[in-house]
Protein backbone atom coordinates (compact mmCIF):
# COMPACT_ATOMS: atom_id res chain seq x y z
CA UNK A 1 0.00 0.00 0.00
CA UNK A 2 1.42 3.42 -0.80
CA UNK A 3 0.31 6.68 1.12
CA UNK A 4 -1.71 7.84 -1.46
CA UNK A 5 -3.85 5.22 -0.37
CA UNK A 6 -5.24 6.87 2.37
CA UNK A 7 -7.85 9.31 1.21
CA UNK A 8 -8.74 10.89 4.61
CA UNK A 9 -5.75 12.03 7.20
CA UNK A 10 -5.14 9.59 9.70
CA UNK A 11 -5.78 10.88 13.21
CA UNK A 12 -4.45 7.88 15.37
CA UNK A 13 -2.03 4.96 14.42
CA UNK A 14 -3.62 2.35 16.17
CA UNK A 15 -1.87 -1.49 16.92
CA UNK A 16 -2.88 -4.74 17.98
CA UNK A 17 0.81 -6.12 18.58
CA UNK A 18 -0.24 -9.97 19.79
CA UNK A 19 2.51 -12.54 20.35
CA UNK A 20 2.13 -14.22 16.66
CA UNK A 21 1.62 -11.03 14.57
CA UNK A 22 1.09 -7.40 14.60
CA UNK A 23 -1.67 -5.01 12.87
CA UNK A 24 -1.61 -1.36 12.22
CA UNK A 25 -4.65 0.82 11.54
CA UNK A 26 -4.88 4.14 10.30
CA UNK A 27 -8.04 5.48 11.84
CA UNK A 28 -9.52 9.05 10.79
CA UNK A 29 -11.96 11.51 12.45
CA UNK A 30 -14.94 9.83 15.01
CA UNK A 31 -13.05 6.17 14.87
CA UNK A 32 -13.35 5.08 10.95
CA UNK A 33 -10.79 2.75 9.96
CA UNK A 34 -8.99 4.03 6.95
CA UNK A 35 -6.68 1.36 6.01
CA UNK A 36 -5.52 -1.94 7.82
CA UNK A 37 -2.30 -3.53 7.82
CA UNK A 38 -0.81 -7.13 9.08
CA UNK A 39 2.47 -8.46 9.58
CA UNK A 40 4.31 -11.94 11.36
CA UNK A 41 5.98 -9.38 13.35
CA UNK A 42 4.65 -10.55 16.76
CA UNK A 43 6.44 -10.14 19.72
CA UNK A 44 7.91 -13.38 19.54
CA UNK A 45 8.68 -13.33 16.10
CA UNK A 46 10.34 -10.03 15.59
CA UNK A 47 12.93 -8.96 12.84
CA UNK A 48 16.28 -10.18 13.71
CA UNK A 49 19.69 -8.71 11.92
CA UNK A 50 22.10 -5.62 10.89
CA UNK A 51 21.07 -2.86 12.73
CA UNK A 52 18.52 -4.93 15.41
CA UNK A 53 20.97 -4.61 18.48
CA UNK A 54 18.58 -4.58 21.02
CA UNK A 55 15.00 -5.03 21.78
CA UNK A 56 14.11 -2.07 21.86
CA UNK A 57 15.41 -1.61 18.29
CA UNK A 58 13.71 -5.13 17.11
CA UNK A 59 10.22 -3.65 17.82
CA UNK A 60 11.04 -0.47 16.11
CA UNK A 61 12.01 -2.10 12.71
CA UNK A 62 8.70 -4.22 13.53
CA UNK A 63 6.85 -1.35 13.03
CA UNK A 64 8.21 0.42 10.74
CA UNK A 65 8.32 -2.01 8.29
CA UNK A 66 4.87 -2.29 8.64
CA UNK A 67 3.72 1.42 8.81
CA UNK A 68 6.59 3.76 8.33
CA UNK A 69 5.71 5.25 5.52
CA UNK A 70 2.61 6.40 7.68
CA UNK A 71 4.38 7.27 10.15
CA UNK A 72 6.74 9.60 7.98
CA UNK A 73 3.99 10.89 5.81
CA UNK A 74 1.91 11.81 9.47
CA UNK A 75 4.23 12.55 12.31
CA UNK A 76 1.51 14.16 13.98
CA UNK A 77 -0.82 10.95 14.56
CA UNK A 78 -0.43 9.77 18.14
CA UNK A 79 0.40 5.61 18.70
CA UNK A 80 -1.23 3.77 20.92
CA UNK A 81 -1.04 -0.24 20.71
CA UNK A 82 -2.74 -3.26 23.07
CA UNK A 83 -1.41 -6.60 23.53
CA UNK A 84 1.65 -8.46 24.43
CA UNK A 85 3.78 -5.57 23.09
CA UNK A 86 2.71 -4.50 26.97
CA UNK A 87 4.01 -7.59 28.67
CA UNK A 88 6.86 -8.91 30.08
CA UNK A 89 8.44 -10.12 26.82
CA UNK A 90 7.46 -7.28 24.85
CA UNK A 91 8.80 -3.83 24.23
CA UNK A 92 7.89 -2.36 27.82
CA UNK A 93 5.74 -4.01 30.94
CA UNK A 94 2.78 -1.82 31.03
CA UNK A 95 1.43 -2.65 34.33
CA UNK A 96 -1.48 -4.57 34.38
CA UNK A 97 -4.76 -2.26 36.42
CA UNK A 98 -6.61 -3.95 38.94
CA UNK A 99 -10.79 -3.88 38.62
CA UNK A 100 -12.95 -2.41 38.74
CA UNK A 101 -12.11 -0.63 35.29
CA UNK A 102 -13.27 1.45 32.60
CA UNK A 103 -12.04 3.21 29.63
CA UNK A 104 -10.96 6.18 31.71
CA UNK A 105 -8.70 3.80 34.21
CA UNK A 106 -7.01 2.44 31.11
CA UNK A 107 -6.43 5.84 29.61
CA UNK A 108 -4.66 7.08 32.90
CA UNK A 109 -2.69 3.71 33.21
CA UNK A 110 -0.91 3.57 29.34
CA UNK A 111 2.57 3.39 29.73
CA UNK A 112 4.37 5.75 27.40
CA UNK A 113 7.13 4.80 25.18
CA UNK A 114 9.47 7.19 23.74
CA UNK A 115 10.50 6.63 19.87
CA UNK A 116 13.60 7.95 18.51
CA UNK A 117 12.51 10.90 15.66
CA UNK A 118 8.68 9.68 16.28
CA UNK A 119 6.03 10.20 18.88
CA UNK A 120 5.80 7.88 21.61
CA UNK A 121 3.72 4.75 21.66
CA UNK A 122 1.07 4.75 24.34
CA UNK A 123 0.57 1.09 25.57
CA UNK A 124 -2.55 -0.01 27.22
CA UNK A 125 -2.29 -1.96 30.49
CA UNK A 126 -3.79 -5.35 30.86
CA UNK A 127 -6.43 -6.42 33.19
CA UNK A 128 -5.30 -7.90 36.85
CA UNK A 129 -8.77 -9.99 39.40
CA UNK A 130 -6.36 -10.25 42.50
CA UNK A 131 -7.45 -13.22 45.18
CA UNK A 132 -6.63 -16.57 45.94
CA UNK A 133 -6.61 -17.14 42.13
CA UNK A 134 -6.13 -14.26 40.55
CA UNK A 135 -6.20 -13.76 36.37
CA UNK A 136 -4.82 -11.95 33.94
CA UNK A 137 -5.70 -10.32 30.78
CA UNK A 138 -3.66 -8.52 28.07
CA UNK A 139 -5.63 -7.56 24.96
CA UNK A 140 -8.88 -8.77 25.59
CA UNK A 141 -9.50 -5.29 27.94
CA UNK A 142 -9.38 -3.50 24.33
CA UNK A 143 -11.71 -5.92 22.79
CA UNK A 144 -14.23 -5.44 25.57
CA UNK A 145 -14.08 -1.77 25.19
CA UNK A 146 -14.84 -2.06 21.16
CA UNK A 147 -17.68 -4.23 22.17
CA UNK A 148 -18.64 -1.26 24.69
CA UNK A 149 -17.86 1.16 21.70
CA UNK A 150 -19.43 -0.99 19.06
CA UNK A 151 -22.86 -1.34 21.21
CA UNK A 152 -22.31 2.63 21.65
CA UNK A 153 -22.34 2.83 18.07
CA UNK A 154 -25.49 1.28 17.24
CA UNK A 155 -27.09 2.80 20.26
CA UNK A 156 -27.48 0.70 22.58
CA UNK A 157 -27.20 2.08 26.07
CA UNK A 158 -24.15 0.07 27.82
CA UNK A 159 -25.53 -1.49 30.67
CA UNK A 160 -24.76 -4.89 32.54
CA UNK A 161 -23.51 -7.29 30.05
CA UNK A 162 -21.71 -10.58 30.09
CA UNK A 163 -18.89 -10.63 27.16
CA UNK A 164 -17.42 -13.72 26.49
CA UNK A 165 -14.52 -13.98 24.11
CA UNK A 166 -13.57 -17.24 22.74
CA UNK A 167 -9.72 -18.00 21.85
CA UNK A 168 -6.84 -19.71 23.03
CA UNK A 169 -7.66 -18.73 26.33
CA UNK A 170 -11.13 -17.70 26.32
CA UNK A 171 -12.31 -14.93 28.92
CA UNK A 172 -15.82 -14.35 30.10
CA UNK A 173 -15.82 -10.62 31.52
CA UNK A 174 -18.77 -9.54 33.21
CA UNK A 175 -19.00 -5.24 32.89
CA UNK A 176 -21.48 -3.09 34.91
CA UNK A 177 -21.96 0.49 33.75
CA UNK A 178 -19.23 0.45 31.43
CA UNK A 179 -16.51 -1.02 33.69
CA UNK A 180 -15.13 -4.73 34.23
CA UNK A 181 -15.77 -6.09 37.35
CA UNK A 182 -14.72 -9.71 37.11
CA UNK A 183 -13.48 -12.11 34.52
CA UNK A 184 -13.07 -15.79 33.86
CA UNK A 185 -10.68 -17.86 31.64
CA UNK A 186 -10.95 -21.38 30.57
CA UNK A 187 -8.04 -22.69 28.60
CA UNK A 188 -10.54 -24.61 26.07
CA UNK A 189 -8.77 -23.99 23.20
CA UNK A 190 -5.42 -24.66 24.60
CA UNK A 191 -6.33 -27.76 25.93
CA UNK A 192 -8.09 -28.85 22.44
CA UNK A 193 -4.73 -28.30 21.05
CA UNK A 194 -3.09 -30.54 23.23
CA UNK A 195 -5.83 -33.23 23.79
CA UNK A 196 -5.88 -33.65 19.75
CA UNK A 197 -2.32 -33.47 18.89
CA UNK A 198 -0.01 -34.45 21.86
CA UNK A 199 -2.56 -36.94 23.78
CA UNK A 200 -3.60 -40.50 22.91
CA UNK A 201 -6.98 -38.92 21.75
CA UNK A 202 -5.63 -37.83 18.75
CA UNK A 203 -4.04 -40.97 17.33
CA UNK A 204 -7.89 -41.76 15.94
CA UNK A 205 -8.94 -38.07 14.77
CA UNK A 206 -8.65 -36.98 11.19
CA UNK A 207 -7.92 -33.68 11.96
CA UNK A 208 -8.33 -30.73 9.04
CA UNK A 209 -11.59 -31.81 7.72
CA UNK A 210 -15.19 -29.90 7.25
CA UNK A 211 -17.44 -29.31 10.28
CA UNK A 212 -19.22 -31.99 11.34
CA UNK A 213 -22.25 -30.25 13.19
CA UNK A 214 -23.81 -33.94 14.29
CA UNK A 215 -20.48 -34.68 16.37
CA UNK A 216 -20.59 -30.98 17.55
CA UNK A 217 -24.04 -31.13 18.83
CA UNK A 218 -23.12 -34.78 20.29
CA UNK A 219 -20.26 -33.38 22.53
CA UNK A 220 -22.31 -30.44 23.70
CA UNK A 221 -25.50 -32.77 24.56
CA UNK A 222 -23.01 -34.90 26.10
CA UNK A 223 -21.33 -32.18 28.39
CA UNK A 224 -24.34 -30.80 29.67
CA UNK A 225 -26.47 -34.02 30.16
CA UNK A 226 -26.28 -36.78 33.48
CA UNK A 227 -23.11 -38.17 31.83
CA UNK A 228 -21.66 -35.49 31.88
CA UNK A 229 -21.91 -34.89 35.55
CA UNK A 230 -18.34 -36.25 36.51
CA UNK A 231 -16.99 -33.48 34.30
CA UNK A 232 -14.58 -33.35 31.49
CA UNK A 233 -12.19 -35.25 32.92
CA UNK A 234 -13.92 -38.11 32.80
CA UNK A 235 -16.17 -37.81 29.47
CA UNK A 236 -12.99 -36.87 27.51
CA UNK A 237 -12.22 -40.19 27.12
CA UNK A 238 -15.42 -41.23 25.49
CA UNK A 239 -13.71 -39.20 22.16
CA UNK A 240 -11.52 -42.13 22.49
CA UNK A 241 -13.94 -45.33 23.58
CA UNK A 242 -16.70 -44.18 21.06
CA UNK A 243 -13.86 -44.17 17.84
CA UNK A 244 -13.07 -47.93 19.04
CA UNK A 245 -16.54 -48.80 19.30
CA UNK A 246 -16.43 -47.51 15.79
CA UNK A 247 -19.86 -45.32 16.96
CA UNK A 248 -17.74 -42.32 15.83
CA UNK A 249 -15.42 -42.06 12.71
CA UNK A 250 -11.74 -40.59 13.04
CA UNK A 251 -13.47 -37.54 10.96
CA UNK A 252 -16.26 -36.72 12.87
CA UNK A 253 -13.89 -37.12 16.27
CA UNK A 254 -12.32 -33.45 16.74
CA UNK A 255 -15.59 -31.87 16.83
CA UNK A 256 -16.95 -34.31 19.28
CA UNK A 257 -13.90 -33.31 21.37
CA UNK A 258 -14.93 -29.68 20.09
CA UNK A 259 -18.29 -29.83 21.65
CA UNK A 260 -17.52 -31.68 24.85
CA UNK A 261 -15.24 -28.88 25.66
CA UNK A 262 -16.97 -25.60 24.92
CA UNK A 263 -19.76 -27.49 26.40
CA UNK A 264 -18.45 -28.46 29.98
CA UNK A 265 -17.43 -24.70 30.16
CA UNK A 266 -20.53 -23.28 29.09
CA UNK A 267 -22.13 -25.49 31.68
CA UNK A 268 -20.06 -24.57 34.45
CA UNK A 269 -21.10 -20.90 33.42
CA UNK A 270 -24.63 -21.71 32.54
CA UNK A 271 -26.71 -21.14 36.62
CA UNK A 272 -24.99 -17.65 36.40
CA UNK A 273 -26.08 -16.68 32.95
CA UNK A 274 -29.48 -17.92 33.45
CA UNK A 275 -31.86 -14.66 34.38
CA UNK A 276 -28.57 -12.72 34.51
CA UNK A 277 -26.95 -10.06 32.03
CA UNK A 278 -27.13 -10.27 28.40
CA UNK A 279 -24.57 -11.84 26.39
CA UNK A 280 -22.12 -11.21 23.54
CA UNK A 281 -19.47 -12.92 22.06
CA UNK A 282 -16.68 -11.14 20.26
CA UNK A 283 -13.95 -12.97 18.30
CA UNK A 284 -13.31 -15.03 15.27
CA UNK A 285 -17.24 -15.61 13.77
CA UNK A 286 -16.77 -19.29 13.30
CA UNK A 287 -16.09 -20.06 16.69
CA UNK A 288 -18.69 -17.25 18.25
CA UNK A 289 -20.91 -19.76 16.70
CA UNK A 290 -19.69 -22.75 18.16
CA UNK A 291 -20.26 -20.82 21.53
CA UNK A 292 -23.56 -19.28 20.06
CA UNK A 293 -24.83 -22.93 19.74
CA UNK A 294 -23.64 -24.34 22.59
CA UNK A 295 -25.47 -21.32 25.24
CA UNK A 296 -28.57 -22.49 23.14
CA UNK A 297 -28.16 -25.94 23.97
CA UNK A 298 -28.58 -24.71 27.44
CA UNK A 299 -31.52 -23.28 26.81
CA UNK A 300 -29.83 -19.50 26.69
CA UNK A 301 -30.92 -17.01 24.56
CA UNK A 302 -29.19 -16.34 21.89
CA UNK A 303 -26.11 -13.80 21.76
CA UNK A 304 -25.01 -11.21 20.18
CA UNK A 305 -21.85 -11.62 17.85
CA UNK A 306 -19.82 -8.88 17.20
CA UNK A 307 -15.86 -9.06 15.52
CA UNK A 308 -13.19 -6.84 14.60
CA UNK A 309 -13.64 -4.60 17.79
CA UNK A 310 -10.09 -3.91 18.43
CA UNK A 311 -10.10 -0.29 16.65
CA UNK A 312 -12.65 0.92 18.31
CA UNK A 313 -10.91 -0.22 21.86
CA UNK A 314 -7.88 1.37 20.54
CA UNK A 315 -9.59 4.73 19.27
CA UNK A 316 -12.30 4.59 22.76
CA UNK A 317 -9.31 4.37 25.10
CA UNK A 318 -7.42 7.17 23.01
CA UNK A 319 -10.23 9.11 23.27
CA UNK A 320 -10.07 9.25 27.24
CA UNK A 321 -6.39 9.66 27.13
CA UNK A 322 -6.81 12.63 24.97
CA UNK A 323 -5.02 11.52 22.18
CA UNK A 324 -7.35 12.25 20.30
């Protein structure tokens, strides 16, 4: 893409700098993305080479080669960037913010980042629930505020919702009034990972093919019925007993596994949800509807869906740290 791409003047660089890749987006006047751009350049996969002597320097070539040239043509724009770029391994710890918290908490907690030549990069803090097990976040606070910003947007009045964002490690943050008071995380999709490809489970699956919505809805009725009651744990294995019994092909196997999993969790969450706020699921839209399906097989009502919220986290939080 060359500048001339850009028809409107880009008011705020904004980044989602994750641990696998990075994204840029130019955003213009009242949050409107102008133009989007995506590298490999996550924070564990940054450039290496002449010139990269530290890694401090490694993140700067990271995003420059991505969006220098809008960075040169606009030196003006603020940066502000969510994600691992904020943790430990990345380019500075931003200190994660303890709850309750809003856009405004966020906004006063960025850690600033001074650029050589270039204004600084504000990076927003993650999310920290202290207590005999506390959780994390790093990321997922941005999402939650584009959901906030999204809902905003197509005026709706934020009130008490229940936003559950399916991923690796998928969160279920519960905001009142605009601020997050609490937050969940099951490791589903971590643990499908490893069940499938590093666990005698997956020496029967044919992994890679189409969805099988049959096995899906198996799993889920499975997770949430009687047999289910011993937990996960203990009907995980059927993935394994049913293939022998040759009741379920090697093909149809993963999203068995698929639904047993999203199901146990959406059972565990289910006598909270029932009569409580109302839900939405942000993420990829594929597996929002996994989730989608599974609340309804709990009798739920179904959810709102909502994806690619990130630049409006990025531009709502920038907005109370008047950047912009």
């Amino acid at each position: 893409m060359n500048p001339t791409e850009l028809l409107e003047t880009p008011v705020l660089i904004a980044l989602d700098w994750g641990t696998s890749s990075l994204r840029a987006y130019a955003m213009g006047a009242h949050g409107a993305v102008l133009a989007a751009r995506r590298s490999e350049h996550g924070v564990m996969h940054l450039p290496a080479g002449p010139g990269v002597d530290s890694p401090a320097a490694a993140f700067e070539q990271a995003l420059q080669a991505l969006c220098g040239d809008w960075l040169a043509d606009h030196p003006s724009a603020p940066l502000i960037a969510c994600g691992m770029v904020g943790s430990a391994q990345g380019w500075r710890e931003a200190p994660y913010q303890p709850l309750p918290s809003r856009e405004a908490d966020l906004a006063e907690a960025v850690t600033r980042i001074e650029r050589p030549g270039g204004q600084p990069l504000h990076v927003v803090p993650g999310l920290l629930q202290a207590g005999e097990l506390p959780n994390v976040m790093r990321g997922e606070e941005t999402q939650i505020m584009g959901v906030l910003q999204s809902r905003a947007n197509g005026r709706h009045t934020p009130s008490r919702l229940l936003i559950g964002l399916p991923g690796t490690h998928t969160k279920w943050a519960w905001v009142d009034d605009g601020a997050v008071t609490r937050f969940e995380t099951f490791m589903t999709g971590e643990v499908y990972a490893a069940l499938s490809q590093h666990t005698i489970l997956g020496r029967t699956m044919e992994l890679g093919g189409s969805h099988d919505e049959p096995a899906f809805a198996r799993g889920l009725r499975v997770a949430c019925s009687k047999l289910g009651a011993l937990g996960v744990l203990s009907t995980v294995f059927s993935v394994r007993t049913l293939g022998l019994t040759r009741q379920l092909p090697g093909s149809a196997q993963p999203d068995y596994l698929s639904g047993l999993l999203i199901g146990h969790e959406v059972a565990a969450l289910a006598p909270t949800l029932r009569d409580g706020p109302a839900v939405v699921l942000c993420g990829e839209p594929e597996l929002c509807l996994r989730y989608a399906t599974a609340l309804e097989a709990q009798g739920l009502p179904t959810p709102e869906i909502r994806s690619g919220v990130t630049p409006l986290g990025l531009w709502r939080i920038a907005q109370a740290a008047e950047l912009v």
